[in-house]
PDB file of N, CA and C in Angstrom:
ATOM      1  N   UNK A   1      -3.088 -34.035   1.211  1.00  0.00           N
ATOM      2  CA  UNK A   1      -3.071 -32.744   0.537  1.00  0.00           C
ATOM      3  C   UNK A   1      -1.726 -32.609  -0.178  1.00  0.00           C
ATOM      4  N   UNK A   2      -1.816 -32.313  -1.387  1.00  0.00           N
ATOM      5  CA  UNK A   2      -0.757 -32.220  -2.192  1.00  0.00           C
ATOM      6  C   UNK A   2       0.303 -30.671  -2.183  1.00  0.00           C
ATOM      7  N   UNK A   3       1.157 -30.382  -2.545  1.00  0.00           N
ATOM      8  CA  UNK A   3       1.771 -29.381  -2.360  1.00  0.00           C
ATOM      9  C   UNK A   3       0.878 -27.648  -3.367  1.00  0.00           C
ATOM     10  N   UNK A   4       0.306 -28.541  -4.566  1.00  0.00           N
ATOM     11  CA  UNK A   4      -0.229 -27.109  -5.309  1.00  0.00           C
ATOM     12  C   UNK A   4      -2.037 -27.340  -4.421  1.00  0.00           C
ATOM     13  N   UNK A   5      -2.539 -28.300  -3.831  1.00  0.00           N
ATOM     14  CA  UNK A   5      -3.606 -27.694  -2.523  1.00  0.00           C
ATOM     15  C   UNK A   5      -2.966 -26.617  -1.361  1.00  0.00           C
ATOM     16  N   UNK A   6      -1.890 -27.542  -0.888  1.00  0.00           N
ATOM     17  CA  UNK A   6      -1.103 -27.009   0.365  1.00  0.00           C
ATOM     18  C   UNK A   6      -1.132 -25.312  -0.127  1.00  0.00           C
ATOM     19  N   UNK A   7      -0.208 -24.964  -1.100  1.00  0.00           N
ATOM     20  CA  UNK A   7       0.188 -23.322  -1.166  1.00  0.00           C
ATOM     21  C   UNK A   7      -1.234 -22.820  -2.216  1.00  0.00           C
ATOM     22  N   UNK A   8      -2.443 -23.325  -2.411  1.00  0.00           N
ATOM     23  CA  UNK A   8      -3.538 -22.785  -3.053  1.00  0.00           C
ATOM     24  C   UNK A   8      -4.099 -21.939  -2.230  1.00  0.00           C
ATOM     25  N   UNK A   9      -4.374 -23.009  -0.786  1.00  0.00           N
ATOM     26  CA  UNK A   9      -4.883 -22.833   0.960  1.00  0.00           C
ATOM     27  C   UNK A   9      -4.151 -21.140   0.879  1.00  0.00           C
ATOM     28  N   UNK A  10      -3.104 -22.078   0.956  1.00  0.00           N
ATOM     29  CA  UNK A  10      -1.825 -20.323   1.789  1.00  0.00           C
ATOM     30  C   UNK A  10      -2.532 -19.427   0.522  1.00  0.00           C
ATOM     31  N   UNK A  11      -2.373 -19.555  -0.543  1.00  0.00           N
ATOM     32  CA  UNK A  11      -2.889 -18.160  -1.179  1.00  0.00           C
ATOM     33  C   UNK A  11      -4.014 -17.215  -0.720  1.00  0.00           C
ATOM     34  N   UNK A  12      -5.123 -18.277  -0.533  1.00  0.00           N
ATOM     35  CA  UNK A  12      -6.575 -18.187  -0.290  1.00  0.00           C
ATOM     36  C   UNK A  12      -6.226 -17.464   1.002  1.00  0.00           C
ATOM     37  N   UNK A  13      -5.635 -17.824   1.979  1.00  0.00           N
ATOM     38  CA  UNK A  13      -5.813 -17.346   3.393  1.00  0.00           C
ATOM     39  C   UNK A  13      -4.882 -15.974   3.266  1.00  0.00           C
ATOM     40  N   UNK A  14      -3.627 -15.496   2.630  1.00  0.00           N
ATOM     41  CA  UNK A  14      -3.241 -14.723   2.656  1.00  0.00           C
ATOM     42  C   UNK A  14      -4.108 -13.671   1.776  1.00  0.00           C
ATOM     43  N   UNK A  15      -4.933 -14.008   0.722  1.00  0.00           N
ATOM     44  CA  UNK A  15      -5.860 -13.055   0.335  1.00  0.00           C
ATOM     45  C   UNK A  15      -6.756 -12.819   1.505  1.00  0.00           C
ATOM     46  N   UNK A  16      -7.174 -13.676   2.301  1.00  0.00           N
ATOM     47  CA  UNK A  16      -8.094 -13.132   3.221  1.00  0.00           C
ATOM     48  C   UNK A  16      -7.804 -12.219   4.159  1.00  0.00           C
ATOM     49  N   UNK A  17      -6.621 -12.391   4.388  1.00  0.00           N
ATOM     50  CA  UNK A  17      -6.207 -11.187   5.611  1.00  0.00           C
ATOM     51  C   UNK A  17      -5.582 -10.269   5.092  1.00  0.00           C
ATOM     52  N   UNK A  18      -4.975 -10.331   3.986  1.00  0.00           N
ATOM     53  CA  UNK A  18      -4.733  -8.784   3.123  1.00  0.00           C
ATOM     54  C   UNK A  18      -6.630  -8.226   2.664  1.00  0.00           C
ATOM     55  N   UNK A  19      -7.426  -8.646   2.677  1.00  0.00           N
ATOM     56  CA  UNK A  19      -8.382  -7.757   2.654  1.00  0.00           C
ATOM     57  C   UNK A  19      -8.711  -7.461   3.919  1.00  0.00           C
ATOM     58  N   UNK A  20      -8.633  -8.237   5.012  1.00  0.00           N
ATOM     59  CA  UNK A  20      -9.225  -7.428   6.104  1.00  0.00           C
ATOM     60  C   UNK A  20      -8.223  -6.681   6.813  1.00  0.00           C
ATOM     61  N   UNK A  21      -7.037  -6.733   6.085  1.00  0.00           N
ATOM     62  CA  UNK A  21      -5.874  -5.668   6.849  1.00  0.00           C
ATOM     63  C   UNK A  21      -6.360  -4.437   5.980  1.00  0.00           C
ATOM     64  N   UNK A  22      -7.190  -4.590   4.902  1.00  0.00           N
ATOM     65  CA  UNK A  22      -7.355  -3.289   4.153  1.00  0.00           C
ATOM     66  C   UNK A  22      -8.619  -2.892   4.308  1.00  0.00           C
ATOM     67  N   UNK A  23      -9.429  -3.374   4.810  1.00  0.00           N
ATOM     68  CA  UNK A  23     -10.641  -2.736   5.337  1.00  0.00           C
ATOM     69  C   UNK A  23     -10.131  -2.151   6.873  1.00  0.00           C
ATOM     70  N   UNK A  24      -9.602  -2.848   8.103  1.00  0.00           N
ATOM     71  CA  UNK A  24      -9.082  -2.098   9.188  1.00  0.00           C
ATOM     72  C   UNK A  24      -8.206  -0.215   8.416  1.00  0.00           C
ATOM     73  N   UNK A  25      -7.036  -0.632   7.641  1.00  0.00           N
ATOM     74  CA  UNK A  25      -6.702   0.570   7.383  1.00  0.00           C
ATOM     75  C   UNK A  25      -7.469   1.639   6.892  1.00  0.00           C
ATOM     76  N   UNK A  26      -8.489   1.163   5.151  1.00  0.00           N
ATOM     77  CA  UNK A  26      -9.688   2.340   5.172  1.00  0.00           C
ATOM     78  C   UNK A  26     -10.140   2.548   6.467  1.00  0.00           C
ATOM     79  N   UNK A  27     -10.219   2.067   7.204  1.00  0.00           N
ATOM     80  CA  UNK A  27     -11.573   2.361   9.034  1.00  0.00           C
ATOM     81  C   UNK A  27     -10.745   3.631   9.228  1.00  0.00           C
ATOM     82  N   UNK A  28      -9.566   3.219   9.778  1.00  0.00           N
ATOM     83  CA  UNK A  28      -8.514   3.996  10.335  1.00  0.00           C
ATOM     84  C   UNK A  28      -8.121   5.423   8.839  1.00  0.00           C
ATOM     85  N   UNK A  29      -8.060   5.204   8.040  1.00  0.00           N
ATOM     86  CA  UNK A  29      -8.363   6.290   7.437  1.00  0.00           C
ATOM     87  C   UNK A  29      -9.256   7.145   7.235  1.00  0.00           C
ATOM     88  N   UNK A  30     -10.414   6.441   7.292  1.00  0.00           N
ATOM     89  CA  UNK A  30     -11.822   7.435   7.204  1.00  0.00           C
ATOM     90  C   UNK A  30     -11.688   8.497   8.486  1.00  0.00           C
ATOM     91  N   UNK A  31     -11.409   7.619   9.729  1.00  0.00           N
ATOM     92  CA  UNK A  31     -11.191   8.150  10.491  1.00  0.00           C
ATOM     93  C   UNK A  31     -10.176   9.407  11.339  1.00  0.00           C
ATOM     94  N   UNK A  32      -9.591   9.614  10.270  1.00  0.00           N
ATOM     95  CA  UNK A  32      -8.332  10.798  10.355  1.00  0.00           C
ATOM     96  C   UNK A  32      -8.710  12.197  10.391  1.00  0.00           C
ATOM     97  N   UNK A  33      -7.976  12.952  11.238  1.00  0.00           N
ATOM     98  CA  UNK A  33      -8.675  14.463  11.076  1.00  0.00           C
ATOM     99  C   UNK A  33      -7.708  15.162   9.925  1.00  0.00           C
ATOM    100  N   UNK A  34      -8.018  15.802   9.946  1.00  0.00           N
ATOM    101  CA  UNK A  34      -7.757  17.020   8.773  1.00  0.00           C
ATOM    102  C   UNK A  34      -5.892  17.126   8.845  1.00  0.00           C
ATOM    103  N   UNK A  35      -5.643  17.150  10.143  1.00  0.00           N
ATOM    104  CA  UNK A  35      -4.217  17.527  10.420  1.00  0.00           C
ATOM    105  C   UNK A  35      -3.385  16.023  10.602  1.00  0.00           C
ATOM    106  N   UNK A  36      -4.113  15.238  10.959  1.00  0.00           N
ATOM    107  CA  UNK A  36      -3.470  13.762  11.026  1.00  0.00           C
ATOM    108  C   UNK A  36      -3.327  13.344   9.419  1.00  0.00           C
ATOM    109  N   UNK A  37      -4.265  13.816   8.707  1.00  0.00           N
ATOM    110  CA  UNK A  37      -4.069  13.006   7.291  1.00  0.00           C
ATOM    111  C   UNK A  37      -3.496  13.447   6.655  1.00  0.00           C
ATOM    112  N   UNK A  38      -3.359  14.844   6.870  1.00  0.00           N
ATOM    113  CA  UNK A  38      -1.719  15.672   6.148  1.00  0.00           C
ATOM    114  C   UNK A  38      -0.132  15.003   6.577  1.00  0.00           C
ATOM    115  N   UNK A  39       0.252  14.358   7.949  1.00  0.00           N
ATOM    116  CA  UNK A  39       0.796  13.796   8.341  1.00  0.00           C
ATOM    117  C   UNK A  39       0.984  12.948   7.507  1.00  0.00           C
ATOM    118  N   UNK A  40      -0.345  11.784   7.734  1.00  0.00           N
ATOM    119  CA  UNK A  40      -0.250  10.459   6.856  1.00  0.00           C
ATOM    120  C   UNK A  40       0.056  10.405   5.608  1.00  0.00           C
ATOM    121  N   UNK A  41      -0.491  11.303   4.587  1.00  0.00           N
ATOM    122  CA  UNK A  41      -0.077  11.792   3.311  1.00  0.00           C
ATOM    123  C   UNK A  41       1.594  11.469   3.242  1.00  0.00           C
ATOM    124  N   UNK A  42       1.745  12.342   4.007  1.00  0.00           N
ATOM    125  CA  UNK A  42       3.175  12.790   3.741  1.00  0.00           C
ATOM    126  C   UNK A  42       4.590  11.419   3.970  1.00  0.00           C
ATOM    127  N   UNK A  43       4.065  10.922   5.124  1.00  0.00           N
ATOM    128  CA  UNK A  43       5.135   9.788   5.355  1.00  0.00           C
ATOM    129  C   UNK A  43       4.451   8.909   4.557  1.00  0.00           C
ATOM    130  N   UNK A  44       3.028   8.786   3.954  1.00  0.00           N
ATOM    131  CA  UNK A  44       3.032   7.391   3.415  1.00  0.00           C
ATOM    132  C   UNK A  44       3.820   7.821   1.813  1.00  0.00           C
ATOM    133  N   UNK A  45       3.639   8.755   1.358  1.00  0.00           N
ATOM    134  CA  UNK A  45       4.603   9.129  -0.066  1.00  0.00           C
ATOM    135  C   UNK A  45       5.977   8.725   0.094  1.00  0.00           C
ATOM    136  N   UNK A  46       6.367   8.792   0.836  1.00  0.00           N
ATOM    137  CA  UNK A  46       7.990   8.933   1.639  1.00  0.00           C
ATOM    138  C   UNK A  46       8.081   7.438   1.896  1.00  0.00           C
ATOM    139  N   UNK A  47       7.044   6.733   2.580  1.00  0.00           N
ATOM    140  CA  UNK A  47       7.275   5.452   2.384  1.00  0.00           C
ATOM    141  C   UNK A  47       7.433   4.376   1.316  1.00  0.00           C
ATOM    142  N   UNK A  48       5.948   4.780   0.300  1.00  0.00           N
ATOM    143  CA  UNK A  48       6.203   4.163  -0.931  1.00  0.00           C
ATOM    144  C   UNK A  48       6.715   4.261  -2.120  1.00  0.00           C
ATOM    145  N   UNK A  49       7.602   5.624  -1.879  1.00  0.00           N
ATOM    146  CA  UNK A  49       8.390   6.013  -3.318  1.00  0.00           C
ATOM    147  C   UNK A  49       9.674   5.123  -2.421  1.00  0.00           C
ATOM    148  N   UNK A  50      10.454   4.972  -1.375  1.00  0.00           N
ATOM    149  CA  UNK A  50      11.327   4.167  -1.183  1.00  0.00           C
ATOM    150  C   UNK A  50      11.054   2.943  -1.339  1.00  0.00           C
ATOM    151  N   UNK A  51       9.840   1.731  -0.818  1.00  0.00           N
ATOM    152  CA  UNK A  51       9.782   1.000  -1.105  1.00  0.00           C
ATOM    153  C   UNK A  51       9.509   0.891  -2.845  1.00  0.00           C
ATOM    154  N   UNK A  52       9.043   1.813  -3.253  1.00  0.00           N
ATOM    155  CA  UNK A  52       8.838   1.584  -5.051  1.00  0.00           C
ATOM    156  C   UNK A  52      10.275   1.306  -5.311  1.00  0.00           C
ATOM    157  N   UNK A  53      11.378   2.196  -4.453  1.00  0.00           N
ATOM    158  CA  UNK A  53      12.846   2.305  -5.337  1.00  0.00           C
ATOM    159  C   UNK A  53      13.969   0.594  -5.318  1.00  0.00           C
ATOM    160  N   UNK A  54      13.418   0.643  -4.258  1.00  0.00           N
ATOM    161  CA  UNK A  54      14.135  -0.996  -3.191  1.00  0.00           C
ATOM    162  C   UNK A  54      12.793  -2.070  -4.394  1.00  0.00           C
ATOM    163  N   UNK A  55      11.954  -2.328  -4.717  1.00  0.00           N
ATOM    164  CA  UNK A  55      11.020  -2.998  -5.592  1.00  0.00           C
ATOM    165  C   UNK A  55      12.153  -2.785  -6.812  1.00  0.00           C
ATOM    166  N   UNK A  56      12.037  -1.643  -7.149  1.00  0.00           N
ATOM    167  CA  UNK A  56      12.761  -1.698  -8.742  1.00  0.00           C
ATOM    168  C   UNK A  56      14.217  -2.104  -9.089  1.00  0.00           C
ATOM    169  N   UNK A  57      15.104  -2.319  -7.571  1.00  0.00           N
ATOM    170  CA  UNK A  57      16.296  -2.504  -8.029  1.00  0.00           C
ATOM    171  C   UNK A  57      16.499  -4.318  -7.243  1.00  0.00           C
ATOM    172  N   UNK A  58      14.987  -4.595  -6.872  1.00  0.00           N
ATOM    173  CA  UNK A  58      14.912  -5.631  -6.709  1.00  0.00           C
ATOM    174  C   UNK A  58      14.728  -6.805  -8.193  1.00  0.00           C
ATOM    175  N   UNK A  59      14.483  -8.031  -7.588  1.00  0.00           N
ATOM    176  CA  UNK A  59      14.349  -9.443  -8.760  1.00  0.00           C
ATOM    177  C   UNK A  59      12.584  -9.615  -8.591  1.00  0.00           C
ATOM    178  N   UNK A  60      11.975  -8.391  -7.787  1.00  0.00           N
ATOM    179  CA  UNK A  60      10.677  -9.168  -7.578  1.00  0.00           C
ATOM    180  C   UNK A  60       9.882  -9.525  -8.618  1.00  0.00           C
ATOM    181  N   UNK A  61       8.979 -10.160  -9.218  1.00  0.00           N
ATOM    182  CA  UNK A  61       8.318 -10.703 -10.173  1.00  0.00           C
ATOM    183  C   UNK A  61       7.282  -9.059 -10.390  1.00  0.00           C
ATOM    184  N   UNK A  62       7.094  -9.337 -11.581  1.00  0.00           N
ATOM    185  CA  UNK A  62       6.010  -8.410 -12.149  1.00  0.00           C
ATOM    186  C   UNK A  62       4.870  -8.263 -11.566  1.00  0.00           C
ATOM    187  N   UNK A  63       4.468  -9.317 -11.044  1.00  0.00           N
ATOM    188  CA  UNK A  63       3.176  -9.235 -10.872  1.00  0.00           C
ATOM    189  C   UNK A  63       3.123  -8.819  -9.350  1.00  0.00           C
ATOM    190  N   UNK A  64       4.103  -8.427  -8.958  1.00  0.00           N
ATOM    191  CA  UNK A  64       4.575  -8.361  -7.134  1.00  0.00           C
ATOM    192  C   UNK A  64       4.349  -6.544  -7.097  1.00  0.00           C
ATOM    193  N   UNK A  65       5.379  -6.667  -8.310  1.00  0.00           N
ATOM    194  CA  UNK A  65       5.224  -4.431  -8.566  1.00  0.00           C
ATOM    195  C   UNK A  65       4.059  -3.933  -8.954  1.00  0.00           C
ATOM    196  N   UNK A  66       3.112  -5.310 -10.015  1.00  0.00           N
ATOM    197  CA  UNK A  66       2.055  -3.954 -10.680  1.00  0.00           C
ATOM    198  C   UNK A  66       0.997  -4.051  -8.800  1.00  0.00           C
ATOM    199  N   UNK A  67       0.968  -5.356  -7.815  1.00  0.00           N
ATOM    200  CA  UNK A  67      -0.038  -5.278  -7.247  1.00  0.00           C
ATOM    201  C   UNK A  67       0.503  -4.179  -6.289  1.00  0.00           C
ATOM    202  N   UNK A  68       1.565  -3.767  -6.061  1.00  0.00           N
ATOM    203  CA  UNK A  68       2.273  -2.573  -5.075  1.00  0.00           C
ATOM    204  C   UNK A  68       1.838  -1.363  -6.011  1.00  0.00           C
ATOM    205  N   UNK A  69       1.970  -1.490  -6.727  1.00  0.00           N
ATOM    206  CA  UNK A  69       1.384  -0.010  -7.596  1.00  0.00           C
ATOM    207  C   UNK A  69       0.391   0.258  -6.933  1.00  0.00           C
ATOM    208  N   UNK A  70      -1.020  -0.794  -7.634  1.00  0.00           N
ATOM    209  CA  UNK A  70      -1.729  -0.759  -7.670  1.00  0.00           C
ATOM    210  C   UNK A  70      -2.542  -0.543  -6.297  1.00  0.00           C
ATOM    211  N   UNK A  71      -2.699  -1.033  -5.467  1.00  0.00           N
ATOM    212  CA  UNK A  71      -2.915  -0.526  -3.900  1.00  0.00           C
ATOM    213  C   UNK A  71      -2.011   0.586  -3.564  1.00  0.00           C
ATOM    214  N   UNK A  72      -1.151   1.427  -4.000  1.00  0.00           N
ATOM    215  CA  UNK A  72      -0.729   2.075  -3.614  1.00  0.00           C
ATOM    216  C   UNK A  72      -1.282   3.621  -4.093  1.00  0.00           C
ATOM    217  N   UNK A  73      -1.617   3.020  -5.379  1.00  0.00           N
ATOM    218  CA  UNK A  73      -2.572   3.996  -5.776  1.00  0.00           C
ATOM    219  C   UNK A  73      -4.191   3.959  -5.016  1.00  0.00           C
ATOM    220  N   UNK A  74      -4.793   2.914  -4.842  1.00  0.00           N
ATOM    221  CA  UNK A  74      -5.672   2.582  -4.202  1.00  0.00           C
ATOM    222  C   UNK A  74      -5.951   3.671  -2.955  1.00  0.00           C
ATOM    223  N   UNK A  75      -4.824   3.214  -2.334  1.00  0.00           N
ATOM    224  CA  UNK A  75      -4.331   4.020  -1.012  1.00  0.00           C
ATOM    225  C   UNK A  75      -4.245   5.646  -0.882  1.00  0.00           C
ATOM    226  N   UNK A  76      -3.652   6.160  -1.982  1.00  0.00           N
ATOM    227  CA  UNK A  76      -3.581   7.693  -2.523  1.00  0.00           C
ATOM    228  C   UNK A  76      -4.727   8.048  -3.032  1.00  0.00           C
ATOM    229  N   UNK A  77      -5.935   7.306  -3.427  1.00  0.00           N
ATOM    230  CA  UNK A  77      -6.878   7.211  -3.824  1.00  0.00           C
ATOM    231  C   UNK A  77      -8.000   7.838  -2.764  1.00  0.00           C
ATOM    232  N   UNK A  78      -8.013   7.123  -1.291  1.00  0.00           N
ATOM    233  CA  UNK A  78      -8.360   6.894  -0.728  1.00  0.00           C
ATOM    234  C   UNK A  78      -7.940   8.248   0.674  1.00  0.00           C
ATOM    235  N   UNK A  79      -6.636   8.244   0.684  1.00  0.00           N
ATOM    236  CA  UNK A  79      -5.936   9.493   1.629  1.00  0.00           C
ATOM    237  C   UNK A  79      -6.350  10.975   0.542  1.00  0.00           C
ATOM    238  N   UNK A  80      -5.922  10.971  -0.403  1.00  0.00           N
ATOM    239  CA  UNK A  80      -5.329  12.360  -1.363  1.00  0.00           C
ATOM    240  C   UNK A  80      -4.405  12.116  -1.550  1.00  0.00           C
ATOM    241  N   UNK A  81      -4.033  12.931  -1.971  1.00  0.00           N
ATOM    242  CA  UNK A  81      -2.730  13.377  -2.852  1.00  0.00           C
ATOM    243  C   UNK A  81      -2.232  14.123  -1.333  1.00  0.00           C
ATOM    244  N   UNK A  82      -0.630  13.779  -1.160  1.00  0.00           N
ATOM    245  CA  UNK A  82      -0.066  14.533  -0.309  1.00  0.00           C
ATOM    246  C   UNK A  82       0.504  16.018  -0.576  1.00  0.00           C
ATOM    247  N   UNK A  83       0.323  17.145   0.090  1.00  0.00           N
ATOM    248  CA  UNK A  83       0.677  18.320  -0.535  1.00  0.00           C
ATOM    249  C   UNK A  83       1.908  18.655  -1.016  1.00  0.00           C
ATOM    250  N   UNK A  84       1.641  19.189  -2.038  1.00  0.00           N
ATOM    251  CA  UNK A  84       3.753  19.678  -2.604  1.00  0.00           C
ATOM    252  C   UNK A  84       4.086  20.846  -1.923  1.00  0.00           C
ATOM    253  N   UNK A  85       5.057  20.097  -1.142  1.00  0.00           N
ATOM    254  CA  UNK A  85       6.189  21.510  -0.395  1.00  0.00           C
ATOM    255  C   UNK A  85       6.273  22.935  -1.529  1.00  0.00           C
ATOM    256  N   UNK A  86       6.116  24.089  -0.260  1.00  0.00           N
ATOM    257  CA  UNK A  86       6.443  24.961  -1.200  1.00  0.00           C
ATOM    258  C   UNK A  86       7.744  25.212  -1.460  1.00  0.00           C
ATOM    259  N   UNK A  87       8.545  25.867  -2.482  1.00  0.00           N
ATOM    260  CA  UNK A  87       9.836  25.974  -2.621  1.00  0.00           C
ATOM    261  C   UNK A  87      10.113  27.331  -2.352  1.00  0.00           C
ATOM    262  N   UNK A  88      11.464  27.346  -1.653  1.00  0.00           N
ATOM    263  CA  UNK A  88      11.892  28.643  -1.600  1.00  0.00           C
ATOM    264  C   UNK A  88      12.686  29.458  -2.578  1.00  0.00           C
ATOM    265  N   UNK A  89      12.040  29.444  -3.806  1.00  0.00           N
ATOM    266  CA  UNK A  89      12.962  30.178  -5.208  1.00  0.00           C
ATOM    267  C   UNK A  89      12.138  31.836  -5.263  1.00  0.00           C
TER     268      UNK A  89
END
């Protein structure tokens, strides 16, 4: 097995378990109550606007950010939209 078989394999297999890590999480999302997914909302925004910020002042390749977008929207897709704090003005 040559080195572009060798890391083809690794691609193939790491696509496979990034989809079934994303079918377990939809499960676990469908499954959220009303007050847990306001929770989740909230830290997962909080999570991926930092990792978006640490991505952008990173060297990662393009195609590394649009697929983090892109499931991330997936993901917000999938939860809602997390609610906007009200302000005290």
């Amino acid at each position: 097995m040559n080195d572009t078989d060798r890391l083809t394999r690794q691609i193939h297999e790491l696509q496979g378990s990034m989809l079934a890590m994303e079918c377990f999480v939809n499960s676990l999302t469908q499954a959220l109550s009303n007050d847990a997914r306001v929770v989740v909302q909230a830290f997962y925004a909080s999570e991926s606007s930092a990792f978006r910020a640490a991505l952008m002042a990173s060297t990662a390749p393009e195609a590394t950010v649009a697929a983090f977008e892109r499931d991330v929207q997936r993901a917000v897709n999938l939860l809602g939209e997390a609610p906007v704090a009200a302000s005290d003005g």
